[in-house]
C-alpha atoms as a PDB file:
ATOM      1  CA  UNK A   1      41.144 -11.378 211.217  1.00  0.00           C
ATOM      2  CA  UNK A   2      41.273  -7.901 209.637  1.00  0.00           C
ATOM      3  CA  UNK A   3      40.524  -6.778 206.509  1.00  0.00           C
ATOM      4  CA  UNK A   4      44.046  -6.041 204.154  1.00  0.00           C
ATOM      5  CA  UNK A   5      42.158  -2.982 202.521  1.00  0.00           C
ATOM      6  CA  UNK A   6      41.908  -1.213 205.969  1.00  0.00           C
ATOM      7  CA  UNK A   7      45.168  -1.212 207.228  1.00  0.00           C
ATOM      8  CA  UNK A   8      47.592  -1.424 204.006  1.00  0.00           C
ATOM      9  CA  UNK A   9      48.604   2.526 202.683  1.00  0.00           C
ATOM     10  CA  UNK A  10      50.669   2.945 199.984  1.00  0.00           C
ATOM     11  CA  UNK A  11      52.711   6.333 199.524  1.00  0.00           C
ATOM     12  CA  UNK A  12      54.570   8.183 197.110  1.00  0.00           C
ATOM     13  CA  UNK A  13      57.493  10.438 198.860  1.00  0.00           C
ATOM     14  CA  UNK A  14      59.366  13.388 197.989  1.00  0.00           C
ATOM     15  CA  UNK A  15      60.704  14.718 201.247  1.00  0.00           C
ATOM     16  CA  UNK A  16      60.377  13.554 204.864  1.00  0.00           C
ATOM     17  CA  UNK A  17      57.417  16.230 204.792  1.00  0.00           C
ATOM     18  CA  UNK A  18      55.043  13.765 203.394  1.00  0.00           C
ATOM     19  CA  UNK A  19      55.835  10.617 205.382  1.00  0.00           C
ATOM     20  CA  UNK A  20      52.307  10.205 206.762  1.00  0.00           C
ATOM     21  CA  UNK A  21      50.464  13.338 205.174  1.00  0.00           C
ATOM     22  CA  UNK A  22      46.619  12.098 204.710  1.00  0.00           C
ATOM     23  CA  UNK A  23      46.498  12.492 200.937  1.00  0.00           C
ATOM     24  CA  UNK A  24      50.088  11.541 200.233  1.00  0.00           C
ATOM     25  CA  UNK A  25      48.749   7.888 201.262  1.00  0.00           C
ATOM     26  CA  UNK A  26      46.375   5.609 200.031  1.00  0.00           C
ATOM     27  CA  UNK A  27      44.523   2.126 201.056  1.00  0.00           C
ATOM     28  CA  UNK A  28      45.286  -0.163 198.105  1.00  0.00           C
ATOM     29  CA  UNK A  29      42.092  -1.119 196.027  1.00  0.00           C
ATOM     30  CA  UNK A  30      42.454  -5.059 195.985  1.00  0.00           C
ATOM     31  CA  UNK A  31      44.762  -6.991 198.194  1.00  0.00           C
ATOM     32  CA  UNK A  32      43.162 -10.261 197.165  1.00  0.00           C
ATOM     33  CA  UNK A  33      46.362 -10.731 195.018  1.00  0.00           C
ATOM     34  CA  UNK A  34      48.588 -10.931 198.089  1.00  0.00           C
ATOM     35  CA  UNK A  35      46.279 -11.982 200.895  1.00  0.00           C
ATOM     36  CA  UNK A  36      44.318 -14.474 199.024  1.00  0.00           C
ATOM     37  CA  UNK A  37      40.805 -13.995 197.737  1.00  0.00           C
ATOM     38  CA  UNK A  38      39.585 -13.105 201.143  1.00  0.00           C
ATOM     39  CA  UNK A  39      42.040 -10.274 201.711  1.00  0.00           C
ATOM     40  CA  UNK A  40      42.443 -11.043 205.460  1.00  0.00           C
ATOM     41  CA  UNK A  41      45.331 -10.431 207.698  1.00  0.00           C
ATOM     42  CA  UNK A  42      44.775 -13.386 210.362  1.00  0.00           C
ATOM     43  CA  UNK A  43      46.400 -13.276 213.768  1.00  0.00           C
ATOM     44  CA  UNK A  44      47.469  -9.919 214.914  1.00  0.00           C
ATOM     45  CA  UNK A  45      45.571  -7.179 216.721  1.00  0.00           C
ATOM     46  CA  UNK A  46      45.810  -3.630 215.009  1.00  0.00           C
ATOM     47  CA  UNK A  47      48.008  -4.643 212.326  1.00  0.00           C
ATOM     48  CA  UNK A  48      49.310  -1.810 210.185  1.00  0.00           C
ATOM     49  CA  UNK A  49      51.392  -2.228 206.668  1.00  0.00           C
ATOM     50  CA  UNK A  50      52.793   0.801 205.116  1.00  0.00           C
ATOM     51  CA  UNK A  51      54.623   0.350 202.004  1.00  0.00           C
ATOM     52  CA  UNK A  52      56.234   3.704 200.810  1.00  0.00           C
ATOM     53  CA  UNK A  53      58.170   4.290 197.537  1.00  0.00           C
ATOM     54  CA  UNK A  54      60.690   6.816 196.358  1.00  0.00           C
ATOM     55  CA  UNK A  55      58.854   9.386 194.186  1.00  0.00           C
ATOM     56  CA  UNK A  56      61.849   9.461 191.780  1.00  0.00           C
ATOM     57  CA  UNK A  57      63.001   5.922 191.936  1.00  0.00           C
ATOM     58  CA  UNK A  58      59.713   3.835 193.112  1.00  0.00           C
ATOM     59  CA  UNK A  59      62.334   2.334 195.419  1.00  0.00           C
ATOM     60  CA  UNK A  60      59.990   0.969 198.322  1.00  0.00           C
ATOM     61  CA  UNK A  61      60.271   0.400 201.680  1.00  0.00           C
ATOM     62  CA  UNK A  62      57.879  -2.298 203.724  1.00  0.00           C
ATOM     63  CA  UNK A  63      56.582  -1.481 207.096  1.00  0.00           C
ATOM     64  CA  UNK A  64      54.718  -3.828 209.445  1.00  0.00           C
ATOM     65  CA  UNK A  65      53.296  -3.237 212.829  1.00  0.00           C
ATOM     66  CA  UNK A  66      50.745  -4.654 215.063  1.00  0.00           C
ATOM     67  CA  UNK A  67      49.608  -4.243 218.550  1.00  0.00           C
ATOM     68  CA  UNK A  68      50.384  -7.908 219.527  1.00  0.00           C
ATOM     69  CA  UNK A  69      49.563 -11.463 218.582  1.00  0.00           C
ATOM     70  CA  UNK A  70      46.276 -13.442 219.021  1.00  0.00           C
ATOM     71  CA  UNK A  71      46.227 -15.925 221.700  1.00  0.00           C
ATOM     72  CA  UNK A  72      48.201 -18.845 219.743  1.00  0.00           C
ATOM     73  CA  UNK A  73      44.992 -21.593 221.136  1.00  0.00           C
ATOM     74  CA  UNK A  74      42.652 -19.749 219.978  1.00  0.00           C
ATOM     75  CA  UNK A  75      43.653 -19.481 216.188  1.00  0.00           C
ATOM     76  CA  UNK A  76      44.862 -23.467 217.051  1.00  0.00           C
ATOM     77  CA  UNK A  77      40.832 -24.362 217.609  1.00  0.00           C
ATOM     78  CA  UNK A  78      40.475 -22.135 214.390  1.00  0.00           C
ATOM     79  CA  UNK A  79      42.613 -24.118 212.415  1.00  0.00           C
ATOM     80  CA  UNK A  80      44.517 -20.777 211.412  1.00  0.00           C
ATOM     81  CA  UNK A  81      47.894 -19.520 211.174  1.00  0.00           C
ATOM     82  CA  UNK A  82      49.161 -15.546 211.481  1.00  0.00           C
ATOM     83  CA  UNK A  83      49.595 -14.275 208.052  1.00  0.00           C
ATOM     84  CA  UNK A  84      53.442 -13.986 207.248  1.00  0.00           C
ATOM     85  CA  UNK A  85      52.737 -10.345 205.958  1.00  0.00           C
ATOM     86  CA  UNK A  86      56.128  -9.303 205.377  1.00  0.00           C
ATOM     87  CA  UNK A  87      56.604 -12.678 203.433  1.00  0.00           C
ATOM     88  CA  UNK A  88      53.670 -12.512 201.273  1.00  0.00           C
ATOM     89  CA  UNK A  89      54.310  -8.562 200.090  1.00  0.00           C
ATOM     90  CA  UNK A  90      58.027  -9.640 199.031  1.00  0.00           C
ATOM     91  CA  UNK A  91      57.040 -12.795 197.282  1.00  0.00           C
ATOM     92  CA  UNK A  92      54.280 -11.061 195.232  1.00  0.00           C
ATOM     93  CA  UNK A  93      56.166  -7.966 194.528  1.00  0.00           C
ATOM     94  CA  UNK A  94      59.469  -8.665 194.186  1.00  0.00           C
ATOM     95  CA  UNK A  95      61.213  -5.486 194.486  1.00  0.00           C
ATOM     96  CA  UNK A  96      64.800  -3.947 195.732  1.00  0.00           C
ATOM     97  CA  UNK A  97      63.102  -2.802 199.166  1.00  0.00           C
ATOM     98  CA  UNK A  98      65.322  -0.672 201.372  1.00  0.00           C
ATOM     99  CA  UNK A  99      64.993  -0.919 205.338  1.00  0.00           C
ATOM    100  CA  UNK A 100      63.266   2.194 206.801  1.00  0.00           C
ATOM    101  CA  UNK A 101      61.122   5.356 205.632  1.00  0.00           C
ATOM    102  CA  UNK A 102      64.026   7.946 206.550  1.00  0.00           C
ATOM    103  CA  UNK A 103      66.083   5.216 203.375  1.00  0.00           C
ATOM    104  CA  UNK A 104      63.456   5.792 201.470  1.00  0.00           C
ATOM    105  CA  UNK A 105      63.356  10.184 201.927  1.00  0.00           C
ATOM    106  CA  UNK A 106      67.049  10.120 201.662  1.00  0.00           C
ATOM    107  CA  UNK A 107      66.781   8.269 198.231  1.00  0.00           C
ATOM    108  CA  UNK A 108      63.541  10.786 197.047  1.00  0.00           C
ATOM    109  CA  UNK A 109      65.647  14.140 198.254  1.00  0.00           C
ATOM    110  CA  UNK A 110      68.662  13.120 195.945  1.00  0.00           C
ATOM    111  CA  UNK A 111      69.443  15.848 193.585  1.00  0.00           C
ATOM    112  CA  UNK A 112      70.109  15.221 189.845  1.00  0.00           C
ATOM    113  CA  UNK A 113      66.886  12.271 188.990  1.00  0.00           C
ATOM    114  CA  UNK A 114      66.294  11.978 185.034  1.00  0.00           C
ATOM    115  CA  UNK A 115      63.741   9.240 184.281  1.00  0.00           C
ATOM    116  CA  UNK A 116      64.697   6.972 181.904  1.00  0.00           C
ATOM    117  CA  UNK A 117      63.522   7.999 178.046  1.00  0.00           C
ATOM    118  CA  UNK A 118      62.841  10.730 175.921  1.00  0.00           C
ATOM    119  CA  UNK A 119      60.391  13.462 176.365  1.00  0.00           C
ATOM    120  CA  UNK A 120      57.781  13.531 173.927  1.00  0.00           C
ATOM    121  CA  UNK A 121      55.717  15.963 174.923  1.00  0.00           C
ATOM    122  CA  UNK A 122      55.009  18.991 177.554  1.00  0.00           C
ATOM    123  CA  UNK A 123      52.670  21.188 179.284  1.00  0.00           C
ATOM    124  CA  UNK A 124      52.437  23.900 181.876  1.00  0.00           C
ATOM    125  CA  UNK A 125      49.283  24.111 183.972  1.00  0.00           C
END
């Protein structure tokens, strides 16, 4: 098994220029809310989850990768199952995913964005 925290990254996206930037992307604090309270990813080798939202629309889009499967007898004589990743993300966080990264960039680089509200208040740095 492998622990959620090291291998989920969350990232915020403007442009396809910060699709994997270290610093654009962070490891989630808790994952016990989707993985369960021991926030293990059972049955893959390297897995890899990379969730990445829209800056301007927090549209997200779910990425999951792994090197391969564990030998299917051995988790058997474990009495363990592979974690249905994708499954678990989309059940817990329901959200209007789109299919890739480059969906994702295309939505962030759309002119014209105006969040919802009023402005209350400003500052320049």
């Amino acid at each position: 098994s492998t622990w959620a925290n090291d291998v989920v990254s969350v990232a915020f996206v403007r442009s396809l220029d910060d699709v994997g930037v270290p610093g654009r992307q962070s490891p989630p604090l808790f994952t016990h809310q989707v993985f369960g309270p021991q926030e293990e990813i059972v049955g893959y080798v390297k897995p890899s989850v990379q969730i990445v939202y829209a800056a301007n629309t927090l549209r997200p889009s779910l990425t999951f990768h792994h090197g391969g499967l564990v030998d299917g007898e051995l988790l058997r004589e474990a009495g363990v199952t592979p974690t249905d990743v994708e499954r678990l993300i989309q059940e817990k966080v329901p959200c209007d995913y789109v299919g890739t990264v480059q969906d994702v960039v295309a939505e962030a680089e759309q002119p014209g964005f105006v969040p919802l509200g009023r402005e209350v208040d400003s500052f320049e740095a």
